[in-house]
Protein backbone atom coordinates (compact mmCIF):
# COMPACT_ATOMS: atom_id res chain seq x y z
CA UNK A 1 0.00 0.00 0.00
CA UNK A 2 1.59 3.29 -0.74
CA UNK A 3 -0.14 6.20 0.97
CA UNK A 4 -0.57 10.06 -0.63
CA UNK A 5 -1.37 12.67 2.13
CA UNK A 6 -2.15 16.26 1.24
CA UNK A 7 -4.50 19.06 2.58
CA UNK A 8 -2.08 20.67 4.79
CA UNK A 9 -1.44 24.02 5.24
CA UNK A 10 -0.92 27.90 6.98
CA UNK A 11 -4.33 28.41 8.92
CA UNK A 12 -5.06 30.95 11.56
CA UNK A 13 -6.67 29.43 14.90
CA UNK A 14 -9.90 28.98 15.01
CA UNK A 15 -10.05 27.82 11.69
CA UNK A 16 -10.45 23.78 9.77
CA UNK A 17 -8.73 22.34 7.42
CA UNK A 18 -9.32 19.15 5.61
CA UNK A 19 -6.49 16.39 5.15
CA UNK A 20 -6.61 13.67 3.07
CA UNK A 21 -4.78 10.71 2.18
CA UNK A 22 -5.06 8.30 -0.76
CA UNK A 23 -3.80 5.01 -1.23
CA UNK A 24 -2.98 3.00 -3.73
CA UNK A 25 -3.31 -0.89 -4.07
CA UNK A 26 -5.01 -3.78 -2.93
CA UNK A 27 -7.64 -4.19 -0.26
CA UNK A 28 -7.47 -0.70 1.23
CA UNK A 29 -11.20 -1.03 2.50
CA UNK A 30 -9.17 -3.82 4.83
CA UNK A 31 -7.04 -1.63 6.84
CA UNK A 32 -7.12 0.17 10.17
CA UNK A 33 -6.24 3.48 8.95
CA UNK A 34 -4.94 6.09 11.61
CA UNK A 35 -3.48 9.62 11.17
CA UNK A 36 -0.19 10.74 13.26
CA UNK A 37 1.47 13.98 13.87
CA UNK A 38 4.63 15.11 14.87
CA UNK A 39 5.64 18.82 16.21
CA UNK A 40 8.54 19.80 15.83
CA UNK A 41 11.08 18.48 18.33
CA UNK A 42 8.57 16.38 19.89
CA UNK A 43 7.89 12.42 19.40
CA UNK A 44 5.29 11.86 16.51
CA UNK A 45 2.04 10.97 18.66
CA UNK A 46 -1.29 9.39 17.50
CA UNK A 47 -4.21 11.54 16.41
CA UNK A 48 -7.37 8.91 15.30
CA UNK A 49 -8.37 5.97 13.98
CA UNK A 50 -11.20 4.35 11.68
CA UNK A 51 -10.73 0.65 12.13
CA UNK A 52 -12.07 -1.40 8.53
CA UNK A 53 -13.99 -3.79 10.47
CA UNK A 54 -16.79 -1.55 11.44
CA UNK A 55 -15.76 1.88 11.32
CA UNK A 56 -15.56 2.56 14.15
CA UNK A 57 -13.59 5.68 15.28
CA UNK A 58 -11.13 6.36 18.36
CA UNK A 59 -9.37 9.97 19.23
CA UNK A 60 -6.36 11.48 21.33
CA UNK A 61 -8.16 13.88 23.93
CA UNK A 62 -6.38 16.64 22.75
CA UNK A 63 -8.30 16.39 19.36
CA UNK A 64 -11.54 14.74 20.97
CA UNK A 65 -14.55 17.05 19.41
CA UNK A 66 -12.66 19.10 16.97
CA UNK A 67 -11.26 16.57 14.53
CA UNK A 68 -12.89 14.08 12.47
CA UNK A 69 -11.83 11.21 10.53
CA UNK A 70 -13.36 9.31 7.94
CA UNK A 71 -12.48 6.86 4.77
CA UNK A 72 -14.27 6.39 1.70
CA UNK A 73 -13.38 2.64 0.57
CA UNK A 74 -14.61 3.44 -3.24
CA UNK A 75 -11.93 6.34 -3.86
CA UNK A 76 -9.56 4.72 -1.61
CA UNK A 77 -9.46 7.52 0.88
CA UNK A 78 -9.17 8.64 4.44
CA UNK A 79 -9.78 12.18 5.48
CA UNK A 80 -9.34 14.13 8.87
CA UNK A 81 -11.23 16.57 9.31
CA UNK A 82 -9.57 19.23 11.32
CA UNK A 83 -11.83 22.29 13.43
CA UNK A 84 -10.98 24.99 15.95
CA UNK A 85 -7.45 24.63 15.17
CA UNK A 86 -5.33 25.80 17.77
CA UNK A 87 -1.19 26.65 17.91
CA UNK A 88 -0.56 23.55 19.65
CA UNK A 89 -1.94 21.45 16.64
CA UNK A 90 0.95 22.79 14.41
CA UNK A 91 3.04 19.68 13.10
CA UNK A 92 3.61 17.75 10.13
CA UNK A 93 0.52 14.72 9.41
CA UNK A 94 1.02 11.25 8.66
CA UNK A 95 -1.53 8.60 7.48
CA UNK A 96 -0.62 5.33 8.10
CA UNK A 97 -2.38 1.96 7.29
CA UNK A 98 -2.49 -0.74 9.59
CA UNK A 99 -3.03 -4.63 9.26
CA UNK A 100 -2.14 -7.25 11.06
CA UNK A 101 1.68 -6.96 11.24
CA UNK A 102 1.80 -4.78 8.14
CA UNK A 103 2.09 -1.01 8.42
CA UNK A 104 2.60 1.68 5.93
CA UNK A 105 3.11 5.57 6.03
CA UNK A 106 2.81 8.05 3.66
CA UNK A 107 5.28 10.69 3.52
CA UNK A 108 3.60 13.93 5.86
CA UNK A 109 2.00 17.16 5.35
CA UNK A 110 2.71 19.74 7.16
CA UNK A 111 -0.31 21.87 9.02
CA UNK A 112 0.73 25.45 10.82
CA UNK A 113 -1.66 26.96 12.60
CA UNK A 114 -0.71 31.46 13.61
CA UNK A 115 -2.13 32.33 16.96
């Protein structure tokens, strides 16, 4: 699976954004895809999650209620929706894909958010 993320951007807080990240090959409706972020100097940390299996969704309390992630299995795409940016959610984005053993990452985009 090689993963395409893009949507980033300079955004004042307060404001959204919209990433996205499309994959290509086999079976992507079969994957636990999950977006990451990593600020500068700082460990890259988890943001969400939509497992394949059902959907289902899981966030990192500090985006809990302002960010939203989704996947459309016919364009072979997860999105993360991003609201009421704030300073602190400045940092480069990575969608990964996850199954079983297997995990993939696509290359980062970078999100800056002006106070």
């Amino acid at each position: 699976v090689q993963l395409q993320a893009y949507g980033g951007g300079l955004v004042q807080a307060g404001g959204s954004l919209r990433l996205s990240c499309a994959a290509s090959g086999r079976a992507f409706s079969n994957y636990d895809m999950k977006w990451f972020r990593q600020a500068p100097e700082k460990e890259r940390e988890f943001v969400s999650v939509i497992r394949w299996r059902d959907d289902s969704t899981y966030y990192a309390d500090s985006v809990k209620g302002r960010f939203t992630i989704s996947r459309d299995n016919a364009k072979n795409t997860v999105y993360l929706e991003m609201n009421s940016l704030k300073s602190e959610d400045t940092a480069v984005y990575y969608c990964a894909a996850f199954r079983g053993g297997s995990v993939y990452w696509g290359q980062g985009t970078q999100v800056t958010v002006s106070s």
